[in-house]
PDB file of N, CA and C in Angstrom:
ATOM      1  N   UNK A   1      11.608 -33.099  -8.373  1.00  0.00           N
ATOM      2  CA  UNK A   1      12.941 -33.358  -8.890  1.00  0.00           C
ATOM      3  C   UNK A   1      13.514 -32.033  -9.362  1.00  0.00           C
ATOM      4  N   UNK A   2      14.568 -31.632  -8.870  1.00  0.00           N
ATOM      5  CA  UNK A   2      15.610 -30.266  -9.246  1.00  0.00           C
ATOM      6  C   UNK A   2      16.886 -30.854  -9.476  1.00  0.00           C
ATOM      7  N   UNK A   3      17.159 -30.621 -10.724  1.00  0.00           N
ATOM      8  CA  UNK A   3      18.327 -30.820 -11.234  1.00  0.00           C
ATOM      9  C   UNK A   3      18.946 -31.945 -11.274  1.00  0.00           C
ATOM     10  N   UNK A   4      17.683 -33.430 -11.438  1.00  0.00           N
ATOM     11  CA  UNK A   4      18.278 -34.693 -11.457  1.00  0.00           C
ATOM     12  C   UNK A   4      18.458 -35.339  -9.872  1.00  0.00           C
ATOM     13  N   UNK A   5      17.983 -34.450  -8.768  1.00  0.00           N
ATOM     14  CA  UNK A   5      17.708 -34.818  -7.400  1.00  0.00           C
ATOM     15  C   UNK A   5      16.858 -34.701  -6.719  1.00  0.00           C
ATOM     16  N   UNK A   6      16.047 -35.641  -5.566  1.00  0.00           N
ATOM     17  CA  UNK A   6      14.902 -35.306  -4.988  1.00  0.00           C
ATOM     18  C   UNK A   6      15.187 -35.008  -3.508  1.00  0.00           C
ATOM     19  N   UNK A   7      14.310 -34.082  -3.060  1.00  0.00           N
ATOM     20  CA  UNK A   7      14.463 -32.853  -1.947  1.00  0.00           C
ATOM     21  C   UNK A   7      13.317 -34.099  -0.915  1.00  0.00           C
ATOM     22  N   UNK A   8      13.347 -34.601   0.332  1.00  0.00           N
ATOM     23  CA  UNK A   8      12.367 -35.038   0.990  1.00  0.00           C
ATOM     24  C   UNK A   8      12.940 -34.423   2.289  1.00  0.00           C
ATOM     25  N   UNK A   9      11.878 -33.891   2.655  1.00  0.00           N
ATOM     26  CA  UNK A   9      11.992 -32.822   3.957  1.00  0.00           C
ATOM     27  C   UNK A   9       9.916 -32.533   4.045  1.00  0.00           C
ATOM     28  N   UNK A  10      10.401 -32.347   5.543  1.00  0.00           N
ATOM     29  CA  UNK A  10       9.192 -32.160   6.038  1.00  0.00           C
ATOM     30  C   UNK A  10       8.114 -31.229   5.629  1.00  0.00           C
ATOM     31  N   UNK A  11       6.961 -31.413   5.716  1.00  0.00           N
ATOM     32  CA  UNK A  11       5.961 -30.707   4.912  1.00  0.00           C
ATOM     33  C   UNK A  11       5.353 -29.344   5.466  1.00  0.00           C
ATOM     34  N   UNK A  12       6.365 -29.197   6.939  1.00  0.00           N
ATOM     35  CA  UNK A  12       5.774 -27.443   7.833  1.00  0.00           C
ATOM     36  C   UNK A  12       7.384 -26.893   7.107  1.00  0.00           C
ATOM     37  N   UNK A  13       8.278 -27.322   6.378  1.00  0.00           N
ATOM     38  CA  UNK A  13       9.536 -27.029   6.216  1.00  0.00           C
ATOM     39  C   UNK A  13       9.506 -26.001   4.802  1.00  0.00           C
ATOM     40  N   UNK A  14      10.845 -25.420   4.506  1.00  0.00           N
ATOM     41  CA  UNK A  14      10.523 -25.039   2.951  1.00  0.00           C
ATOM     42  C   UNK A  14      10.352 -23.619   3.118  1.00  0.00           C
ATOM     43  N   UNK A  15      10.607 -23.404   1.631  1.00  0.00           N
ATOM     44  CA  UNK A  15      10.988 -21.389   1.563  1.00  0.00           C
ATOM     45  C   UNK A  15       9.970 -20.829   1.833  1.00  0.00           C
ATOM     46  N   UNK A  16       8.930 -21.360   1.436  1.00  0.00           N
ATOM     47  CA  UNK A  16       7.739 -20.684   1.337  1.00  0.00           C
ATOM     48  C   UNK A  16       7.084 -20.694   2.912  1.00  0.00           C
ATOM     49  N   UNK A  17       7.387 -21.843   3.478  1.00  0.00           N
ATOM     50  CA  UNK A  17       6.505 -21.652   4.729  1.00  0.00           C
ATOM     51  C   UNK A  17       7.347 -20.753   5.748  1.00  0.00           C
ATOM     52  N   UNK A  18       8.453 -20.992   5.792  1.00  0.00           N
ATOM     53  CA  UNK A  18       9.591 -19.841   6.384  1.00  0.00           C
ATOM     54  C   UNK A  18       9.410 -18.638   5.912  1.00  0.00           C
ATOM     55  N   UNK A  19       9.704 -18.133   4.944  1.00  0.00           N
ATOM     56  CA  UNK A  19       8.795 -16.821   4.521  1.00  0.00           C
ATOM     57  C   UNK A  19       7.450 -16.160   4.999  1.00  0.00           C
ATOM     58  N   UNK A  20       6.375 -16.989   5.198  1.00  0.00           N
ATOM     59  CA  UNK A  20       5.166 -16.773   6.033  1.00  0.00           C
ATOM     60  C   UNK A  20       5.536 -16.818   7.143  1.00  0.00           C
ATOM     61  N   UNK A  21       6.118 -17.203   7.894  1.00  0.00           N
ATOM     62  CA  UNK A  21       6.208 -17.389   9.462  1.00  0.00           C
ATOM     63  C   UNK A  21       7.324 -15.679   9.542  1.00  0.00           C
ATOM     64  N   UNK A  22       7.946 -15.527   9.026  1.00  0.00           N
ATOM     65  CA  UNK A  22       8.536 -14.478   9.187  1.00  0.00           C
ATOM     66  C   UNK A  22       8.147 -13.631   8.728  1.00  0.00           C
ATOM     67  N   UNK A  23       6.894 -13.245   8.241  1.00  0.00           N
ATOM     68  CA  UNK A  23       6.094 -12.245   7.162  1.00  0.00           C
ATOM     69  C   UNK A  23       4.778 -12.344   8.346  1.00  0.00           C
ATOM     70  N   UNK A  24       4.474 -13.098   9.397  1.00  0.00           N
ATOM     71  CA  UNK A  24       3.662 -12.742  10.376  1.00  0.00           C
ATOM     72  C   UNK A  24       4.191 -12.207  11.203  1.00  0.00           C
ATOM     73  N   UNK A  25       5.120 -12.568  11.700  1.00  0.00           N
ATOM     74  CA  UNK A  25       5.725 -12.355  12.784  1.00  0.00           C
ATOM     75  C   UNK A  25       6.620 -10.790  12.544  1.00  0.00           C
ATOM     76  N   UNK A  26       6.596 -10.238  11.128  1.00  0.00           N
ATOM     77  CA  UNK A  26       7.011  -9.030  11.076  1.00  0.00           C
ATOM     78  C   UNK A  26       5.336  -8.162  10.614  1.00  0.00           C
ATOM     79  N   UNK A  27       4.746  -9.035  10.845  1.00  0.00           N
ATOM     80  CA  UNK A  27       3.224  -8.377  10.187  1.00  0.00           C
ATOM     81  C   UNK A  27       3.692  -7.551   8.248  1.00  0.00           C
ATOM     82  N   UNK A  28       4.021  -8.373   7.981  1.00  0.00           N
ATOM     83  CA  UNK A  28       4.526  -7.149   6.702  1.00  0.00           C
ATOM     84  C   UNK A  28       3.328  -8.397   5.412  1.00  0.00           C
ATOM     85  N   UNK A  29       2.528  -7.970   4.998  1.00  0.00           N
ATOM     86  CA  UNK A  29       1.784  -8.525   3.632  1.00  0.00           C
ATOM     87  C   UNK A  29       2.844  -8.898   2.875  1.00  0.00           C
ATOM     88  N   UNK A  30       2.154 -10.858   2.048  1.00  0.00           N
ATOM     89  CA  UNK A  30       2.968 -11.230   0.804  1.00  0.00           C
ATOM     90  C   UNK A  30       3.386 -10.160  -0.215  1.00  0.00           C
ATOM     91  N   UNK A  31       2.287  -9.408  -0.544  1.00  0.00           N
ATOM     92  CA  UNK A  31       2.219  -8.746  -1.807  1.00  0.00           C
ATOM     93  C   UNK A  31       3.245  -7.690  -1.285  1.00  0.00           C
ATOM     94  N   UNK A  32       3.354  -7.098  -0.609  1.00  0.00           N
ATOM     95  CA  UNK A  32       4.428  -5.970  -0.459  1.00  0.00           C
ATOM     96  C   UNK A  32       5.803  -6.494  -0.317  1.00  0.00           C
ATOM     97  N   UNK A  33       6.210  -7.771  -0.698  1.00  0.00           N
ATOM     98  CA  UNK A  33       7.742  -8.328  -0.677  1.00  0.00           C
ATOM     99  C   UNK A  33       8.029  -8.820  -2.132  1.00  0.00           C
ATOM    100  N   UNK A  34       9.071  -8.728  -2.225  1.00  0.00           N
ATOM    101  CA  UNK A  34      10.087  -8.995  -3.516  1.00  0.00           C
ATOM    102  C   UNK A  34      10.965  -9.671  -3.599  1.00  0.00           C
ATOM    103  N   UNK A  35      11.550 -10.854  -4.587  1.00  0.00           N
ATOM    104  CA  UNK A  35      12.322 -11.853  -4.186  1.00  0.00           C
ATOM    105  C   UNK A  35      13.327 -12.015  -5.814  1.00  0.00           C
ATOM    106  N   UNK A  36      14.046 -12.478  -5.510  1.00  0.00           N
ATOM    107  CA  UNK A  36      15.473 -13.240  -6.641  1.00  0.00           C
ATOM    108  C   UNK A  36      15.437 -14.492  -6.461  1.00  0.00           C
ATOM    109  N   UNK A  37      14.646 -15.165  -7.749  1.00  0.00           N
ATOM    110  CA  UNK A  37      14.723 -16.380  -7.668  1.00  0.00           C
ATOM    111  C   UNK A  37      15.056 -16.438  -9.307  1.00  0.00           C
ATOM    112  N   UNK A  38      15.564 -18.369  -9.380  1.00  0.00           N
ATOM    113  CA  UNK A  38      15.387 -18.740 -10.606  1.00  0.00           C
ATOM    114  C   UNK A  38      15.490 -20.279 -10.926  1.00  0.00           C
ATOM    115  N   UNK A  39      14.744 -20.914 -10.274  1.00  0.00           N
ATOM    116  CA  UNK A  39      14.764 -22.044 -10.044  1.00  0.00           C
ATOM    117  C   UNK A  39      13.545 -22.932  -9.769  1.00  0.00           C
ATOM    118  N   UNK A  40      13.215 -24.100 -10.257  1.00  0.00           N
ATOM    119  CA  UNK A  40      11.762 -24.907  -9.972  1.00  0.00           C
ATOM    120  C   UNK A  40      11.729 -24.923  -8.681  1.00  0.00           C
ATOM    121  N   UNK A  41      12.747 -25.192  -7.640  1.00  0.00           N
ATOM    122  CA  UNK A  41      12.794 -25.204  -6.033  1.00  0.00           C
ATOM    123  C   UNK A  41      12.436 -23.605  -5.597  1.00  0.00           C
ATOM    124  N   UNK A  42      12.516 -22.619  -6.057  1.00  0.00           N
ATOM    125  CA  UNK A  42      11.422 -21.709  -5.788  1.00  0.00           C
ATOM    126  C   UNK A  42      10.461 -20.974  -5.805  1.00  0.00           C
ATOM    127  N   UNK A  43       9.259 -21.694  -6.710  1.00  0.00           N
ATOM    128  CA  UNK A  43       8.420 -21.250  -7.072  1.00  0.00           C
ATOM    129  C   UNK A  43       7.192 -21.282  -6.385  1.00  0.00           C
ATOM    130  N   UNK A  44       7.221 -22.135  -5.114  1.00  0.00           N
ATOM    131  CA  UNK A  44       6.276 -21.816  -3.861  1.00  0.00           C
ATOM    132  C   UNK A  44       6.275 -20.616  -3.760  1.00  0.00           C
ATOM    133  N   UNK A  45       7.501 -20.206  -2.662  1.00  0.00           N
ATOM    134  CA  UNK A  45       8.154 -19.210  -2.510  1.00  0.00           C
ATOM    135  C   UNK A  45       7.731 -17.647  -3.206  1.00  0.00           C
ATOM    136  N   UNK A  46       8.283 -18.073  -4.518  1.00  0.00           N
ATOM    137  CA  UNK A  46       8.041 -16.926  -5.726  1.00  0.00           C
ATOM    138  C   UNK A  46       6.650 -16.816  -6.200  1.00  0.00           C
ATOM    139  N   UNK A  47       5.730 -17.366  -6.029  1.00  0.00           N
ATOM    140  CA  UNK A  47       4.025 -17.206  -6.000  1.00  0.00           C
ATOM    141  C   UNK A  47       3.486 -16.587  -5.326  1.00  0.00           C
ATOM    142  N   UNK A  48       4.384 -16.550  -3.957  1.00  0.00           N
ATOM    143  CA  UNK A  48       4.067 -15.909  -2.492  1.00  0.00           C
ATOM    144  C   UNK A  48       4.172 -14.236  -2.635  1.00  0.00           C
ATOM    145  N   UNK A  49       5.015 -14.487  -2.950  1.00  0.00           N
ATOM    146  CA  UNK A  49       5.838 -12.782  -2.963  1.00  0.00           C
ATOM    147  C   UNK A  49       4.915 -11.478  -4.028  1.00  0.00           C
ATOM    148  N   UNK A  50       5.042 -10.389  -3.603  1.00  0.00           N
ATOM    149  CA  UNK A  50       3.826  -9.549  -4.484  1.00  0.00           C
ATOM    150  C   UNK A  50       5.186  -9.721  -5.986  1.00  0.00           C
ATOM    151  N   UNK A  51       6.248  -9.387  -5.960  1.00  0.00           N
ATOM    152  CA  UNK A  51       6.848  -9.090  -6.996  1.00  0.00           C
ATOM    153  C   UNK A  51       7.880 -10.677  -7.408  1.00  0.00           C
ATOM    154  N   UNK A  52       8.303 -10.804  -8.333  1.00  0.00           N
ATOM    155  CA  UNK A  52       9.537 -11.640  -8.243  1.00  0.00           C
ATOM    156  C   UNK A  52      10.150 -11.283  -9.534  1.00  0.00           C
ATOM    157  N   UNK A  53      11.648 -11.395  -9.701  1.00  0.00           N
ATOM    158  CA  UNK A  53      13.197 -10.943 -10.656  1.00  0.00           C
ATOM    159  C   UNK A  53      13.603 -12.050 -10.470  1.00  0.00           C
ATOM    160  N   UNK A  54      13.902 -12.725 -11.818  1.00  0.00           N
ATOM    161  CA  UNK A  54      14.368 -13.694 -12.951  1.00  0.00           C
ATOM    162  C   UNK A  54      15.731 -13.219 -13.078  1.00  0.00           C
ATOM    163  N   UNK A  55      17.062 -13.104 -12.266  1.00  0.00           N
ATOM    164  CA  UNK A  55      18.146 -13.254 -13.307  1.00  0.00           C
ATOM    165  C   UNK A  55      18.581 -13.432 -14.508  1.00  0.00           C
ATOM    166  N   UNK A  56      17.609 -15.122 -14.499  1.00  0.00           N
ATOM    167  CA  UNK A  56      17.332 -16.030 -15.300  1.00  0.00           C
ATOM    168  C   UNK A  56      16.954 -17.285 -15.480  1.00  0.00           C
ATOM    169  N   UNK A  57      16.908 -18.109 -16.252  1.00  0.00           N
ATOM    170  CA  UNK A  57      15.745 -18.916 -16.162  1.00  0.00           C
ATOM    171  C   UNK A  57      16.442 -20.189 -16.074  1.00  0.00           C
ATOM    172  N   UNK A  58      16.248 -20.906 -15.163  1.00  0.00           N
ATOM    173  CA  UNK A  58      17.342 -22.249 -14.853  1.00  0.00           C
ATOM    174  C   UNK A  58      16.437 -23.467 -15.100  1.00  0.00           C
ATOM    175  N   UNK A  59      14.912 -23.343 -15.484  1.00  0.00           N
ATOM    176  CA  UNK A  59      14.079 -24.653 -15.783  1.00  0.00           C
ATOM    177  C   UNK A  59      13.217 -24.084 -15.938  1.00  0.00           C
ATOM    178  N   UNK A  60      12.762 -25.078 -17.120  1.00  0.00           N
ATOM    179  CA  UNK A  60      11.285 -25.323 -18.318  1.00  0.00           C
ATOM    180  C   UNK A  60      10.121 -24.832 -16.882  1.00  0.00           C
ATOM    181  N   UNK A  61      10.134 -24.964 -15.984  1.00  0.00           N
ATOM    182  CA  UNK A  61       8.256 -24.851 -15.646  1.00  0.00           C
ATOM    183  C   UNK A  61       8.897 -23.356 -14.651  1.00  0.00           C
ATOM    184  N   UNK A  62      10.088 -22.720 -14.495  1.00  0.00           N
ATOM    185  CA  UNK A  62      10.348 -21.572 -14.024  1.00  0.00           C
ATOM    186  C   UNK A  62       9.787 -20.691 -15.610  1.00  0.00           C
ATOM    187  N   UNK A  63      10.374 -20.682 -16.696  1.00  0.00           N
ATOM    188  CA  UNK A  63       9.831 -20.378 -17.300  1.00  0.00           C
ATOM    189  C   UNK A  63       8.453 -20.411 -18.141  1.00  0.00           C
ATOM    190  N   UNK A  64       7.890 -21.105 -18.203  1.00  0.00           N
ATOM    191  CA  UNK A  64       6.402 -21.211 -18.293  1.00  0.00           C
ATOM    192  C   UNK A  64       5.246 -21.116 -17.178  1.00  0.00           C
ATOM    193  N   UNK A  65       5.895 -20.753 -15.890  1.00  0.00           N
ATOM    194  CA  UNK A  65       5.667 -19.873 -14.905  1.00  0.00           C
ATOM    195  C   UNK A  65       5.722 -18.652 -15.486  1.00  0.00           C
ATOM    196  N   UNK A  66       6.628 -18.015 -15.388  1.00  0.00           N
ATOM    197  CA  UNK A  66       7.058 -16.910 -15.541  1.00  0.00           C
ATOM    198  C   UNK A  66       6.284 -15.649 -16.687  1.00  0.00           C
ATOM    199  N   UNK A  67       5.576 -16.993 -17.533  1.00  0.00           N
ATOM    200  CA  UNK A  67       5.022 -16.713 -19.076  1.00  0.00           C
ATOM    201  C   UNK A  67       3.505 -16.082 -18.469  1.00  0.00           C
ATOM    202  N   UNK A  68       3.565 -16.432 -17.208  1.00  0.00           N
ATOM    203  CA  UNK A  68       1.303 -16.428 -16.559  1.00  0.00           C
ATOM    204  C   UNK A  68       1.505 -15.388 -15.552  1.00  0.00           C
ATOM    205  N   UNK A  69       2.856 -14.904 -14.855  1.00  0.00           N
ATOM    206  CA  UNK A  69       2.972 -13.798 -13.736  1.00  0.00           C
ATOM    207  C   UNK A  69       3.291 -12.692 -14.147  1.00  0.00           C
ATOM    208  N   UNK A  70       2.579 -11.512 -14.407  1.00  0.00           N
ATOM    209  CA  UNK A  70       2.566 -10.123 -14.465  1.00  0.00           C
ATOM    210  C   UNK A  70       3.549  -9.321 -14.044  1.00  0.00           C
ATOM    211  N   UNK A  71       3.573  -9.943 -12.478  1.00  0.00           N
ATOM    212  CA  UNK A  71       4.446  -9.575 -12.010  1.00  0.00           C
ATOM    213  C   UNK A  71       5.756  -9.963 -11.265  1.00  0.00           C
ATOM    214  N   UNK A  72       6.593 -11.079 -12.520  1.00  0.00           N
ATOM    215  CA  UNK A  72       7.382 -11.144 -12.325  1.00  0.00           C
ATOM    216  C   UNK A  72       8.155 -10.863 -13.714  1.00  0.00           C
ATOM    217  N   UNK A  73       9.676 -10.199 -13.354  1.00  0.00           N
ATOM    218  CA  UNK A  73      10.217  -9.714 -14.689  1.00  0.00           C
ATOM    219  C   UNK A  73      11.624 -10.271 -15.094  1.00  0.00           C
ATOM    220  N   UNK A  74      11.730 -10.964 -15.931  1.00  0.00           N
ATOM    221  CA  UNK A  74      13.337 -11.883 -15.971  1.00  0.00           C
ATOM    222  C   UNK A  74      13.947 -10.427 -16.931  1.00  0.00           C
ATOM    223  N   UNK A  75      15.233 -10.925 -16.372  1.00  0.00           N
ATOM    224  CA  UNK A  75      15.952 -10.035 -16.434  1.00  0.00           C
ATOM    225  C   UNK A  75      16.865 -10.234 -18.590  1.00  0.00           C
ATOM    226  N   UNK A  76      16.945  -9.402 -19.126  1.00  0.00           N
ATOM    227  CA  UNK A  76      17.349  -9.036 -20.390  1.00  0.00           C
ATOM    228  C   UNK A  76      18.773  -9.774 -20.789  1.00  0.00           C
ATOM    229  N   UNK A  77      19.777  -9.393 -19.654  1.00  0.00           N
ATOM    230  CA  UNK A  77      20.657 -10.156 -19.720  1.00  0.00           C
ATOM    231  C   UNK A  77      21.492 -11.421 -18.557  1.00  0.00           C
ATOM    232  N   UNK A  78      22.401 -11.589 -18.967  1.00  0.00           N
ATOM    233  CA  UNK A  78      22.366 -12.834 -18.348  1.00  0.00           C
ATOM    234  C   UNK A  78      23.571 -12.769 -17.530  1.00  0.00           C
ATOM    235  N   UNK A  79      23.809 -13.920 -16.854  1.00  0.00           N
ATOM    236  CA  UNK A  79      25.254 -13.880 -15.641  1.00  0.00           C
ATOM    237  C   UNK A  79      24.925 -12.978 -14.569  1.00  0.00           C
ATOM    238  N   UNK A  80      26.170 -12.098 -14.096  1.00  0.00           N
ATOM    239  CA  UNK A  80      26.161 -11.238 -13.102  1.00  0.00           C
ATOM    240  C   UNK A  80      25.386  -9.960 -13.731  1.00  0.00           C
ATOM    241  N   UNK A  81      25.653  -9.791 -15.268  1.00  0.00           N
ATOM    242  CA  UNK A  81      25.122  -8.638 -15.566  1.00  0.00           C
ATOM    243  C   UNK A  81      22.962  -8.552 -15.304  1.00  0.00           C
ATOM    244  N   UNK A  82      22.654  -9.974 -14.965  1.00  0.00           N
ATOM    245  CA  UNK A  82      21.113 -10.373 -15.175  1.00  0.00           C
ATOM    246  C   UNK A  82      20.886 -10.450 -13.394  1.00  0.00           C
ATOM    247  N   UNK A  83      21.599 -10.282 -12.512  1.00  0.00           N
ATOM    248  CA  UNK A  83      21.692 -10.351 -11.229  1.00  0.00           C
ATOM    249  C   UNK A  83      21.683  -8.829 -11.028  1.00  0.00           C
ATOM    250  N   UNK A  84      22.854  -8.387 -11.476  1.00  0.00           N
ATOM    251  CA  UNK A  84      22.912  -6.499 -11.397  1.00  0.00           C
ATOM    252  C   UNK A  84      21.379  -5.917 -12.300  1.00  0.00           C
ATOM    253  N   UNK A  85      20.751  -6.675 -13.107  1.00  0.00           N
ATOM    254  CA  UNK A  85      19.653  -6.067 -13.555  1.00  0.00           C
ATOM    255  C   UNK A  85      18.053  -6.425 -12.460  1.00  0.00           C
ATOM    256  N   UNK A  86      18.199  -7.396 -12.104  1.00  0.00           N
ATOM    257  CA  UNK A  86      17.284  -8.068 -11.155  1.00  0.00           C
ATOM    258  C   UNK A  86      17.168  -7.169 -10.000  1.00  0.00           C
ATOM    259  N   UNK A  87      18.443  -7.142  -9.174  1.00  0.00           N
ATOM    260  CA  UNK A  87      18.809  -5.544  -7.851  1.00  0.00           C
ATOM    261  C   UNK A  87      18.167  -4.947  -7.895  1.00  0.00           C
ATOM    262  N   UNK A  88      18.668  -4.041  -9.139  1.00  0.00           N
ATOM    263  CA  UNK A  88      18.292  -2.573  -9.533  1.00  0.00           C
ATOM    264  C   UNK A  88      16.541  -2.663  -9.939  1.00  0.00           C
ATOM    265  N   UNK A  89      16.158  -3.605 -10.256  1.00  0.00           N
ATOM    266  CA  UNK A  89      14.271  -4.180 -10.142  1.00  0.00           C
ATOM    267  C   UNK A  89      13.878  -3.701  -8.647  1.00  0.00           C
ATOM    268  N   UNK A  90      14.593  -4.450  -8.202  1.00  0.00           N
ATOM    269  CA  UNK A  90      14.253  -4.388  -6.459  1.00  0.00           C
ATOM    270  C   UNK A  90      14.299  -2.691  -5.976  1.00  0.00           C
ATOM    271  N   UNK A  91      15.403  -2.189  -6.128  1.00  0.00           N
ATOM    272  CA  UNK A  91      15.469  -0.881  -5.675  1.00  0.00           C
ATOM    273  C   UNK A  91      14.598   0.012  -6.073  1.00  0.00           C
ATOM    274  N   UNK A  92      14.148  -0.260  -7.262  1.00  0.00           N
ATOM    275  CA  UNK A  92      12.964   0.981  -8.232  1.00  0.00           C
ATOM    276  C   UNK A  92      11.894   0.841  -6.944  1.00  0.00           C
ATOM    277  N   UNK A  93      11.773  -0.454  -6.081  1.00  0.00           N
ATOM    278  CA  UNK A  93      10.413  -0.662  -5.578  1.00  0.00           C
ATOM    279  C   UNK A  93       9.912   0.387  -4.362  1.00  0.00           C
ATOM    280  N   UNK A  94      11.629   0.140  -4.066  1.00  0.00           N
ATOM    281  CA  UNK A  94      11.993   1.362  -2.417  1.00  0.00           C
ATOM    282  C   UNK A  94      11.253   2.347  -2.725  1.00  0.00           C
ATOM    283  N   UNK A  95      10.504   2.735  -1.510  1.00  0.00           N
ATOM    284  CA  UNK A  95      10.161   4.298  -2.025  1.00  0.00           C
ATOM    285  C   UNK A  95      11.138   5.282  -1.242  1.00  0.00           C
ATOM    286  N   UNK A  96      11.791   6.692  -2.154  1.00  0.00           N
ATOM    287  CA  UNK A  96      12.477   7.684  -2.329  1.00  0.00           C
ATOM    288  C   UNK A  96      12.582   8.100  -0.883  1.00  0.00           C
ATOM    289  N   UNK A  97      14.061   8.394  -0.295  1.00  0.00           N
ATOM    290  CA  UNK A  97      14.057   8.371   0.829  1.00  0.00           C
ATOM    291  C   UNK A  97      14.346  10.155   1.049  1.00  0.00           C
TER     292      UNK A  97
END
């Protein structure tokens, strides 16, 4: 249940398994990808990924997630300014061109 609605869709379906199928097929490792999430609907997904950025926190088990992953970092402030802080997470990761 997300947000008072239930999601029924097939069980090869979903962020997370789309993410793997395109993470073989580019040969690129979970752990070397990074994601913007903030939501109970992506926390497959966001388990997967080596890094994950919190905008912010849109539900109780995103955040008490969030409380056990090292490496994921919610962002300080909030709105667009917690989106522009999340980015700029992502970019530190690039290495220096």
């Amino acid at each position: 249940v997300n947000l008072g609605k239930v999601d029924i869709f097939p069980v090869i379906s979903g962020k997370a398994n789309a993410a793997l199928h395109l993470l073989r097929r580019l040969d690129v490792p979970p752990e070397e990808t990074a994601m913007l999430f903030d939501d109970e609907n992506d926390l497959e997904l966001a388990k997967l990924c080596g890094r994950g950025f919190l905008p912010t926190v849109t539900h109780e088990q995103v955040r008490l997630h969030a409380l056990q992953a090292p490496n994921w970092k919610v962002s300080a402030s909030r709105g667009p300014l917690g989106t522009e802080e999340a980015l700029e997470g992502v970019l530190q990761l690039l290495p220096a061109a």
